[in-house]
PDB file of N, CA and C in Angstrom:
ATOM      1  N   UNK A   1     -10.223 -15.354 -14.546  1.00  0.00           N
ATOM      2  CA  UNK A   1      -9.796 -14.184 -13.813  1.00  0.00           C
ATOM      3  C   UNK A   1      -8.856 -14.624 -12.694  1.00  0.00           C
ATOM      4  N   UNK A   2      -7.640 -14.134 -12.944  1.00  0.00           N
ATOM      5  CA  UNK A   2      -7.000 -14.199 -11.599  1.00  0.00           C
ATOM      6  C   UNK A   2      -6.976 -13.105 -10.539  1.00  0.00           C
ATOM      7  N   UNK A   3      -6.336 -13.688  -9.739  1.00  0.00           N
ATOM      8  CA  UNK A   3      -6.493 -12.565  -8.228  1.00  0.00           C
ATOM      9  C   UNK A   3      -5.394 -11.798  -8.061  1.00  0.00           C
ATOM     10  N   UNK A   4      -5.886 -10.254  -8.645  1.00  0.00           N
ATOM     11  CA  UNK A   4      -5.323  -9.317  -7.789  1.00  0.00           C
ATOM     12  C   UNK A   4      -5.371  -8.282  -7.452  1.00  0.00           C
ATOM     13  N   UNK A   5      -6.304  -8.123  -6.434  1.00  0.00           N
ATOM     14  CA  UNK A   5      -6.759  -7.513  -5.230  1.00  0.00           C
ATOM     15  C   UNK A   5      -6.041  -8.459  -3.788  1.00  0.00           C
ATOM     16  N   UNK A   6      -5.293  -7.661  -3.268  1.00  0.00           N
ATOM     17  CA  UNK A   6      -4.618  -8.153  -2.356  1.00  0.00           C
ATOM     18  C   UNK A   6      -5.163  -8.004  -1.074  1.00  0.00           C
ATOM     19  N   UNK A   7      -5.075  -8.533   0.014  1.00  0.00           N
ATOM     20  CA  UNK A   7      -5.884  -8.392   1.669  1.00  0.00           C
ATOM     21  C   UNK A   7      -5.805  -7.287   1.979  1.00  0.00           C
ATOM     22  N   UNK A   8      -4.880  -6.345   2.126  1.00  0.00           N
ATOM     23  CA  UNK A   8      -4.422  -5.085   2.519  1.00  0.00           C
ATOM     24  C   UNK A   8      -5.617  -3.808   1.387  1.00  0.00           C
ATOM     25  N   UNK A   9      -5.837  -4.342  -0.058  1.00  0.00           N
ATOM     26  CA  UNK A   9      -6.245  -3.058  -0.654  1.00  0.00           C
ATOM     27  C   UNK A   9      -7.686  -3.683  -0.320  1.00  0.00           C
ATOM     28  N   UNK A  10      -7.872  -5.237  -0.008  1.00  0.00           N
ATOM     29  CA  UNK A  10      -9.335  -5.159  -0.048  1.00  0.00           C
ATOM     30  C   UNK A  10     -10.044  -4.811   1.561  1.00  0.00           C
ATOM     31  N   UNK A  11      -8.907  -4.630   2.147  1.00  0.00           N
ATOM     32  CA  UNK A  11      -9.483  -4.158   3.565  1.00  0.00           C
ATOM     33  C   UNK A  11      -9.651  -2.433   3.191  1.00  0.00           C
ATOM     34  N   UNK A  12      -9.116  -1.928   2.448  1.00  0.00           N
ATOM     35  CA  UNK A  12      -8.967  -0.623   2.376  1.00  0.00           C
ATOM     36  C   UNK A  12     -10.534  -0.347   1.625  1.00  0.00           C
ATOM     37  N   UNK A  13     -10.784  -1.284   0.349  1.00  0.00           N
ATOM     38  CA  UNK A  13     -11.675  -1.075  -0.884  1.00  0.00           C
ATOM     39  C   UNK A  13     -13.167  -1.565   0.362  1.00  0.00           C
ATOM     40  N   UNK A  14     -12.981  -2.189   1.298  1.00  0.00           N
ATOM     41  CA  UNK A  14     -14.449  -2.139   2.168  1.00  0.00           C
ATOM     42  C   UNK A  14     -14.187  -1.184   3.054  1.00  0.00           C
ATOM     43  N   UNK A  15     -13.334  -0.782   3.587  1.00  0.00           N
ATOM     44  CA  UNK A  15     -13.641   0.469   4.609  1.00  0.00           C
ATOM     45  C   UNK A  15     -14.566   1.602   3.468  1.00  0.00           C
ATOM     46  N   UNK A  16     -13.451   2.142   2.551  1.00  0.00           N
ATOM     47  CA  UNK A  16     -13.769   2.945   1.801  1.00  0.00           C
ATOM     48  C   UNK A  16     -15.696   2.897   1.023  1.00  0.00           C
ATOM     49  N   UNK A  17     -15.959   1.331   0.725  1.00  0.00           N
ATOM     50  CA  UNK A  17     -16.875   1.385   0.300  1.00  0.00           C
ATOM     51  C   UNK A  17     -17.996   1.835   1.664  1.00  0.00           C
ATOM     52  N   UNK A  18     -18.070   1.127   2.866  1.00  0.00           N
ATOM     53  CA  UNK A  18     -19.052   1.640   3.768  1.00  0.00           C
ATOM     54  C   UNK A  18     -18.717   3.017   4.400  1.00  0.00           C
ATOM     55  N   UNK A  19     -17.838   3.648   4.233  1.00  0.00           N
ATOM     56  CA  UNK A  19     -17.613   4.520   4.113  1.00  0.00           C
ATOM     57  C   UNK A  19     -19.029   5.808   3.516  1.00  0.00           C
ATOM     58  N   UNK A  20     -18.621   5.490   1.873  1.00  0.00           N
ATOM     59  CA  UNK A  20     -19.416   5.928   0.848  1.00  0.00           C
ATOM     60  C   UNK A  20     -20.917   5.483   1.334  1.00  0.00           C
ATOM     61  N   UNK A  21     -21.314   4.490   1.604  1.00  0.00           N
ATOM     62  CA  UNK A  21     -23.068   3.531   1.773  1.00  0.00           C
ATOM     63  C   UNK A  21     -23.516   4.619   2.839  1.00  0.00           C
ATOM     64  N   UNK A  22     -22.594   4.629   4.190  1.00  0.00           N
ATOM     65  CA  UNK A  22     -22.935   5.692   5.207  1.00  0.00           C
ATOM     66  C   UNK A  22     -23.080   7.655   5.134  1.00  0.00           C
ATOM     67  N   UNK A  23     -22.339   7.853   3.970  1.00  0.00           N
ATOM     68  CA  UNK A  23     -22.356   8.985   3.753  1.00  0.00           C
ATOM     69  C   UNK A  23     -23.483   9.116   3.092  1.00  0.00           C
ATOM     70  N   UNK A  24     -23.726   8.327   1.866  1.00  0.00           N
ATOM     71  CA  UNK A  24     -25.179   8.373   1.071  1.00  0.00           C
ATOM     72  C   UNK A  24     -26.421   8.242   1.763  1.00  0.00           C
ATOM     73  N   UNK A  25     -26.056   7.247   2.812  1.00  0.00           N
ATOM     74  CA  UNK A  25     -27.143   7.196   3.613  1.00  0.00           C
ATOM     75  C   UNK A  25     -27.772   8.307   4.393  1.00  0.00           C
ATOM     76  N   UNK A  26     -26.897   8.972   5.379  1.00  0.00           N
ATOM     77  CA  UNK A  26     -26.833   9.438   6.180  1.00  0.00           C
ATOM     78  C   UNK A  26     -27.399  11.153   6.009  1.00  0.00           C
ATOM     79  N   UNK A  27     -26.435  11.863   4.525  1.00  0.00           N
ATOM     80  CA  UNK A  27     -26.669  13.006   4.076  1.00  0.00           C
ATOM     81  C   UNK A  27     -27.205  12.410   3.099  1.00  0.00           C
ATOM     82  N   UNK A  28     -28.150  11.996   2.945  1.00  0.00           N
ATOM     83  CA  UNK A  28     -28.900  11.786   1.131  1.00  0.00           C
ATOM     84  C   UNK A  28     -29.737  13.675   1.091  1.00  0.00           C
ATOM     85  N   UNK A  29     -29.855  14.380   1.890  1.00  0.00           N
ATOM     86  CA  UNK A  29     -30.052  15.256   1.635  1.00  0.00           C
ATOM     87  C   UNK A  29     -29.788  16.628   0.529  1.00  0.00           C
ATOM     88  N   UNK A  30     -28.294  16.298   1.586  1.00  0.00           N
ATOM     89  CA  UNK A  30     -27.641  17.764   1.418  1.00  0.00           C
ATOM     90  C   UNK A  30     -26.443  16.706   0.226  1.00  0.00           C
ATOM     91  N   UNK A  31     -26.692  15.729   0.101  1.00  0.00           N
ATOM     92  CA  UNK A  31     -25.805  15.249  -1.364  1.00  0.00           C
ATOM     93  C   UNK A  31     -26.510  15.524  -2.816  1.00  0.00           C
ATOM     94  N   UNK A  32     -27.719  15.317  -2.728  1.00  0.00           N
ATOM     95  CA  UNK A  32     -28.712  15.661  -3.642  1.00  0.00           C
ATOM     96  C   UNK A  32     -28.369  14.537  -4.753  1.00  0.00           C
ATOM     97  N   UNK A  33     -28.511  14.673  -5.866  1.00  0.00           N
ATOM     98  CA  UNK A  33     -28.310  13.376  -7.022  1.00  0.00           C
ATOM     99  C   UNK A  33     -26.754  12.837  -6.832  1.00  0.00           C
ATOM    100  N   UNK A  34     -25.603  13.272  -6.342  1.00  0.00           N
ATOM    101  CA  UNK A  34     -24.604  12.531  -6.392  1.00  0.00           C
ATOM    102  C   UNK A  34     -25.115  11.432  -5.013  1.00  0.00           C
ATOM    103  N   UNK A  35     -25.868  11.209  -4.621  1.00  0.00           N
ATOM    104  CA  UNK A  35     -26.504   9.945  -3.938  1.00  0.00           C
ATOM    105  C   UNK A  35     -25.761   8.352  -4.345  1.00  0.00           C
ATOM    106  N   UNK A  36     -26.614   8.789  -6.139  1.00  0.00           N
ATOM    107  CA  UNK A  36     -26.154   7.383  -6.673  1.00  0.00           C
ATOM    108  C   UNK A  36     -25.180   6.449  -7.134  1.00  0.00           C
ATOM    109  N   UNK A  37     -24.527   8.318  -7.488  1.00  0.00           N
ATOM    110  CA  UNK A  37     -22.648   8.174  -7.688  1.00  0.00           C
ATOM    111  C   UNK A  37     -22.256   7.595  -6.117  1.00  0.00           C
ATOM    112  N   UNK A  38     -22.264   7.221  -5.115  1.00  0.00           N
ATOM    113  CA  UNK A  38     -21.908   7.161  -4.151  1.00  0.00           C
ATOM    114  C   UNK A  38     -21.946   6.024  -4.141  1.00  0.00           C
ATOM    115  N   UNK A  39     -23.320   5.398  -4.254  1.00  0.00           N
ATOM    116  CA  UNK A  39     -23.644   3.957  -3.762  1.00  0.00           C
ATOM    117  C   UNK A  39     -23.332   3.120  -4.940  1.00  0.00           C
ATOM    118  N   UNK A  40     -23.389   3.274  -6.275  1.00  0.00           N
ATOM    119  CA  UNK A  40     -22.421   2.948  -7.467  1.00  0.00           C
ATOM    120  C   UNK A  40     -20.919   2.571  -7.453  1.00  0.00           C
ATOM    121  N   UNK A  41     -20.345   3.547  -7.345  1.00  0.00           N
ATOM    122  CA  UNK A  41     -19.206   3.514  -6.779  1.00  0.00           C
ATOM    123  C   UNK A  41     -18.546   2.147  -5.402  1.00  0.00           C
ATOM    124  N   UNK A  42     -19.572   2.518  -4.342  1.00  0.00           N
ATOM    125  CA  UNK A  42     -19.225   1.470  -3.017  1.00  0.00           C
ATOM    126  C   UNK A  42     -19.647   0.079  -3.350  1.00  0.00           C
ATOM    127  N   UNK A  43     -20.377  -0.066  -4.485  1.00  0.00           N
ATOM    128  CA  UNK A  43     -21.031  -1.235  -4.912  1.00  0.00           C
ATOM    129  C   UNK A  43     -20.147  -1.863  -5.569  1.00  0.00           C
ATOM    130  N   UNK A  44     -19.350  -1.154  -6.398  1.00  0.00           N
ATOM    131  CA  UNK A  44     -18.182  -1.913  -7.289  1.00  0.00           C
ATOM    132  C   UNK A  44     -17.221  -1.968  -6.465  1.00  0.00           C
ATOM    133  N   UNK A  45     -16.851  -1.308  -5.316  1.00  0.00           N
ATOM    134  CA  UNK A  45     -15.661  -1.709  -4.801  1.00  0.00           C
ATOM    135  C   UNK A  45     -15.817  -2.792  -3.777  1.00  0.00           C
ATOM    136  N   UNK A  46     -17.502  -3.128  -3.361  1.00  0.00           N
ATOM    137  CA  UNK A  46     -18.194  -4.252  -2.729  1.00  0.00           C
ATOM    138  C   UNK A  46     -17.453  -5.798  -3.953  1.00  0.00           C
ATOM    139  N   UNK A  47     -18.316  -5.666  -5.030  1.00  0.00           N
ATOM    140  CA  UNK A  47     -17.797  -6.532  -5.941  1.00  0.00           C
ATOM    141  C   UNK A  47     -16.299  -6.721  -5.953  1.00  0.00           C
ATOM    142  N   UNK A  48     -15.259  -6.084  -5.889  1.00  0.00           N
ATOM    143  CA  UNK A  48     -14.035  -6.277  -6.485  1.00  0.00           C
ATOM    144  C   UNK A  48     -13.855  -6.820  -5.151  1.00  0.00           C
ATOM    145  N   UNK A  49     -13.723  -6.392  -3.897  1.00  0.00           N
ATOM    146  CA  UNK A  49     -13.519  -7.217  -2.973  1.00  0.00           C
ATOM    147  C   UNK A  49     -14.050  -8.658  -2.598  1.00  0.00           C
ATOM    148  N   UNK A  50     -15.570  -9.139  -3.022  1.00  0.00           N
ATOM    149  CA  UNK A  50     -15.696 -10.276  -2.870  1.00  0.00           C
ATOM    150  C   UNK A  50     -15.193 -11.112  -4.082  1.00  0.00           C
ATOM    151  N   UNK A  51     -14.893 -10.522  -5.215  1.00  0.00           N
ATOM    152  CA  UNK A  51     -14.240 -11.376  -6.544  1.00  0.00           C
ATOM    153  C   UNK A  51     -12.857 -11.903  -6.389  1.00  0.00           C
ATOM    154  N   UNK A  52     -11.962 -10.604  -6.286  1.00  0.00           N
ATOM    155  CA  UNK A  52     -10.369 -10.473  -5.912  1.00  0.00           C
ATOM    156  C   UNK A  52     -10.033 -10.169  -6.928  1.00  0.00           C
ATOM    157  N   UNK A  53     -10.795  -9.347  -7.607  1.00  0.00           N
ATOM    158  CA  UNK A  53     -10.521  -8.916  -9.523  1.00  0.00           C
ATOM    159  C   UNK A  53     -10.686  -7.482  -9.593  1.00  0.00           C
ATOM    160  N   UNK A  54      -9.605  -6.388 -10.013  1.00  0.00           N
ATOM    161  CA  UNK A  54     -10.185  -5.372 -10.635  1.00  0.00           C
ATOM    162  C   UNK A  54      -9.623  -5.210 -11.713  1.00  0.00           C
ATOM    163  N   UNK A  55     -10.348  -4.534 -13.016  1.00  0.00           N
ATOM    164  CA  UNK A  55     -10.576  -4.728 -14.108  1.00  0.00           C
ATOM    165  C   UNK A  55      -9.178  -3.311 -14.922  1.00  0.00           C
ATOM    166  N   UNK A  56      -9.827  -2.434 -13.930  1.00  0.00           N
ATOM    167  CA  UNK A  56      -8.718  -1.150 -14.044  1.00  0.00           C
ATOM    168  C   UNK A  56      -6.939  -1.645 -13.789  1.00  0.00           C
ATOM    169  N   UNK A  57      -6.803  -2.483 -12.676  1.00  0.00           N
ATOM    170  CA  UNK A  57      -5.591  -3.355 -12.600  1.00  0.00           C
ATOM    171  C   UNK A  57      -5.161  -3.928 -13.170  1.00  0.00           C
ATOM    172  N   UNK A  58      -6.286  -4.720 -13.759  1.00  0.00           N
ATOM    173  CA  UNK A  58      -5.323  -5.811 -14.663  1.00  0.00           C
ATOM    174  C   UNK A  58      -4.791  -4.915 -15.838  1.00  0.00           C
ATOM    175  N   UNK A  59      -5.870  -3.505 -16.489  1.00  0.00           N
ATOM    176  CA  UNK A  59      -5.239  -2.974 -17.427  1.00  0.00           C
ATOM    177  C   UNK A  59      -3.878  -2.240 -17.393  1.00  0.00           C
ATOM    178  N   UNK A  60      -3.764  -1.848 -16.488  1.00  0.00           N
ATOM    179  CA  UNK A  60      -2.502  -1.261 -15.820  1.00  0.00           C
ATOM    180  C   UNK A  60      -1.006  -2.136 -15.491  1.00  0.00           C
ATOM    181  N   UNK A  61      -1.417  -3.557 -15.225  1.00  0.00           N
ATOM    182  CA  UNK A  61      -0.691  -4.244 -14.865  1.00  0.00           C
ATOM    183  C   UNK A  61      -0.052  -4.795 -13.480  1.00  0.00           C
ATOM    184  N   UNK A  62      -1.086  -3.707 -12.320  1.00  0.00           N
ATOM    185  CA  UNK A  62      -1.030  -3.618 -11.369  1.00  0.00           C
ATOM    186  C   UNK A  62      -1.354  -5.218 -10.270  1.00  0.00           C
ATOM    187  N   UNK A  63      -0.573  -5.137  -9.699  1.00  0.00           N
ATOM    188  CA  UNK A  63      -1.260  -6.732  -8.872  1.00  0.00           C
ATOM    189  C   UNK A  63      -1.058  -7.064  -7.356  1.00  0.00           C
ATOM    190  N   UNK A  64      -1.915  -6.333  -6.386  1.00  0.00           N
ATOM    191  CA  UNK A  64      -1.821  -6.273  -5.306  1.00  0.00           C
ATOM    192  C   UNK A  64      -1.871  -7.617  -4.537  1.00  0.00           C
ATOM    193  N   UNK A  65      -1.914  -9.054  -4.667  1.00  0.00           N
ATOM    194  CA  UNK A  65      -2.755 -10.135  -4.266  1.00  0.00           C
ATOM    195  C   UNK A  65      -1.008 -10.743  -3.738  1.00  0.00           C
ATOM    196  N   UNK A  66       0.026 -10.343  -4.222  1.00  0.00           N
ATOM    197  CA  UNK A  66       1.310 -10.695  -4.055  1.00  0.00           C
ATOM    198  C   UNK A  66       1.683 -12.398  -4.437  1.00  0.00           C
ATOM    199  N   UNK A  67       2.797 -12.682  -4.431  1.00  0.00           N
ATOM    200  CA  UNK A  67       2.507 -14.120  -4.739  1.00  0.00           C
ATOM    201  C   UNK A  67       2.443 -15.252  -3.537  1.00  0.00           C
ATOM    202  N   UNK A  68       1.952 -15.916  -4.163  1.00  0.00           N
ATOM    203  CA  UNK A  68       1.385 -17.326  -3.143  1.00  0.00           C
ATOM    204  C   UNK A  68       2.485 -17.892  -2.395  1.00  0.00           C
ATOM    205  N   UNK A  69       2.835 -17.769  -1.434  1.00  0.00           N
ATOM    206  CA  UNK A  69       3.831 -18.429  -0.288  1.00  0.00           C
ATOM    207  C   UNK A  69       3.711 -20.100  -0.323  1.00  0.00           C
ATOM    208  N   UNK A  70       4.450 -20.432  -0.799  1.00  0.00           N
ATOM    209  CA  UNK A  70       4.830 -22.127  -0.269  1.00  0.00           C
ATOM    210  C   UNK A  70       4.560 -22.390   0.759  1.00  0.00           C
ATOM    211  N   UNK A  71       4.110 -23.104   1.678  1.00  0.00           N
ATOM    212  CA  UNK A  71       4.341 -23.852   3.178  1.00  0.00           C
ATOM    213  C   UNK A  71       6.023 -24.475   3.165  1.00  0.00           C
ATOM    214  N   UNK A  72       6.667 -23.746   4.198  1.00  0.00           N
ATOM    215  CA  UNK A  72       7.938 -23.856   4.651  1.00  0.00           C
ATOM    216  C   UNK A  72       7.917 -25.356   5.001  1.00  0.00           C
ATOM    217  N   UNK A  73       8.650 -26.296   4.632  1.00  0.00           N
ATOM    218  CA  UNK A  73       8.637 -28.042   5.116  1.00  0.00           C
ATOM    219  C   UNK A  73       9.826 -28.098   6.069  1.00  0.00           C
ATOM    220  N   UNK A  74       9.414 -28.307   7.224  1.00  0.00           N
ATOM    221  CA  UNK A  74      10.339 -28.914   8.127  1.00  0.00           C
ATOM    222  C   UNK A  74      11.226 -29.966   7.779  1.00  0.00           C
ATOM    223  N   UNK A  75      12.689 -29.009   8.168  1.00  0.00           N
ATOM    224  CA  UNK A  75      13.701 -29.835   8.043  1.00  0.00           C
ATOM    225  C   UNK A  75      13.713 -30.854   8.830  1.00  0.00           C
ATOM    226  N   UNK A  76      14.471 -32.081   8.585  1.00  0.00           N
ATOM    227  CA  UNK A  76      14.505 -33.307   8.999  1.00  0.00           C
ATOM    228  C   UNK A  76      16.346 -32.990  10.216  1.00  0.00           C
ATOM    229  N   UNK A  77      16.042 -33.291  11.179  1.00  0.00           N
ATOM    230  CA  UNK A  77      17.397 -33.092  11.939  1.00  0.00           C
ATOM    231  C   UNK A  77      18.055 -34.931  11.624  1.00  0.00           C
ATOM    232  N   UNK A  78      19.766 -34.300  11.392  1.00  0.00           N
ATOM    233  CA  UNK A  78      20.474 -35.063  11.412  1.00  0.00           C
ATOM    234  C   UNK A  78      20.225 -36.393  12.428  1.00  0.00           C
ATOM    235  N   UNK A  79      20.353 -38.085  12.590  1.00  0.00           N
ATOM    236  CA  UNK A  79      20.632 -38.152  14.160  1.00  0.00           C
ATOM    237  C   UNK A  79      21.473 -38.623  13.837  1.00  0.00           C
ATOM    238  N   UNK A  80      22.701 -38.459  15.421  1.00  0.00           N
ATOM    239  CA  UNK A  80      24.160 -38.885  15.481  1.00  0.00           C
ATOM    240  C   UNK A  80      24.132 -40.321  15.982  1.00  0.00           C
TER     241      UNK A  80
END
């Protein structure tokens, strides 16, 4: 599996998931059985963020992880 889930969607994919954990939590009431859809849901987007893999992406072709930056090597100055 390669990586791509990028920093930016996986900061988004954990807001969003505690997001969901706190709402389920909070109204487990007045949510009634979509409870589990909730915490289901925040659970896989828990997973895809600690992996750096989503499965729906790769089918799509989608690849947020961008590519890997070189380390810039300091130029060597001329001496006169």
């Amino acid at each position: 599996m390669e990586c791509n889930v990028g920093k930016k969607d996986k900061i988004i994919r954990l807001f969003i998931a505690l997001i969901l954990i706190a709402i389920a939590y909070f109204y487990k009431e007045s949510i009634g059985n979509w409870i589990w859809l909730f915490y289901i849901i925040a659970i896989i987007m828990l997973i895809t963020v600690l992996i750096s893999f989503c499965l729906p992406y790769k089918l799509l072709g989608v690849n947020t992880c961008g590519k890997e930056e070189k380390p810039v090597k300091p130029t060597k100055r001329k001496r006169r």
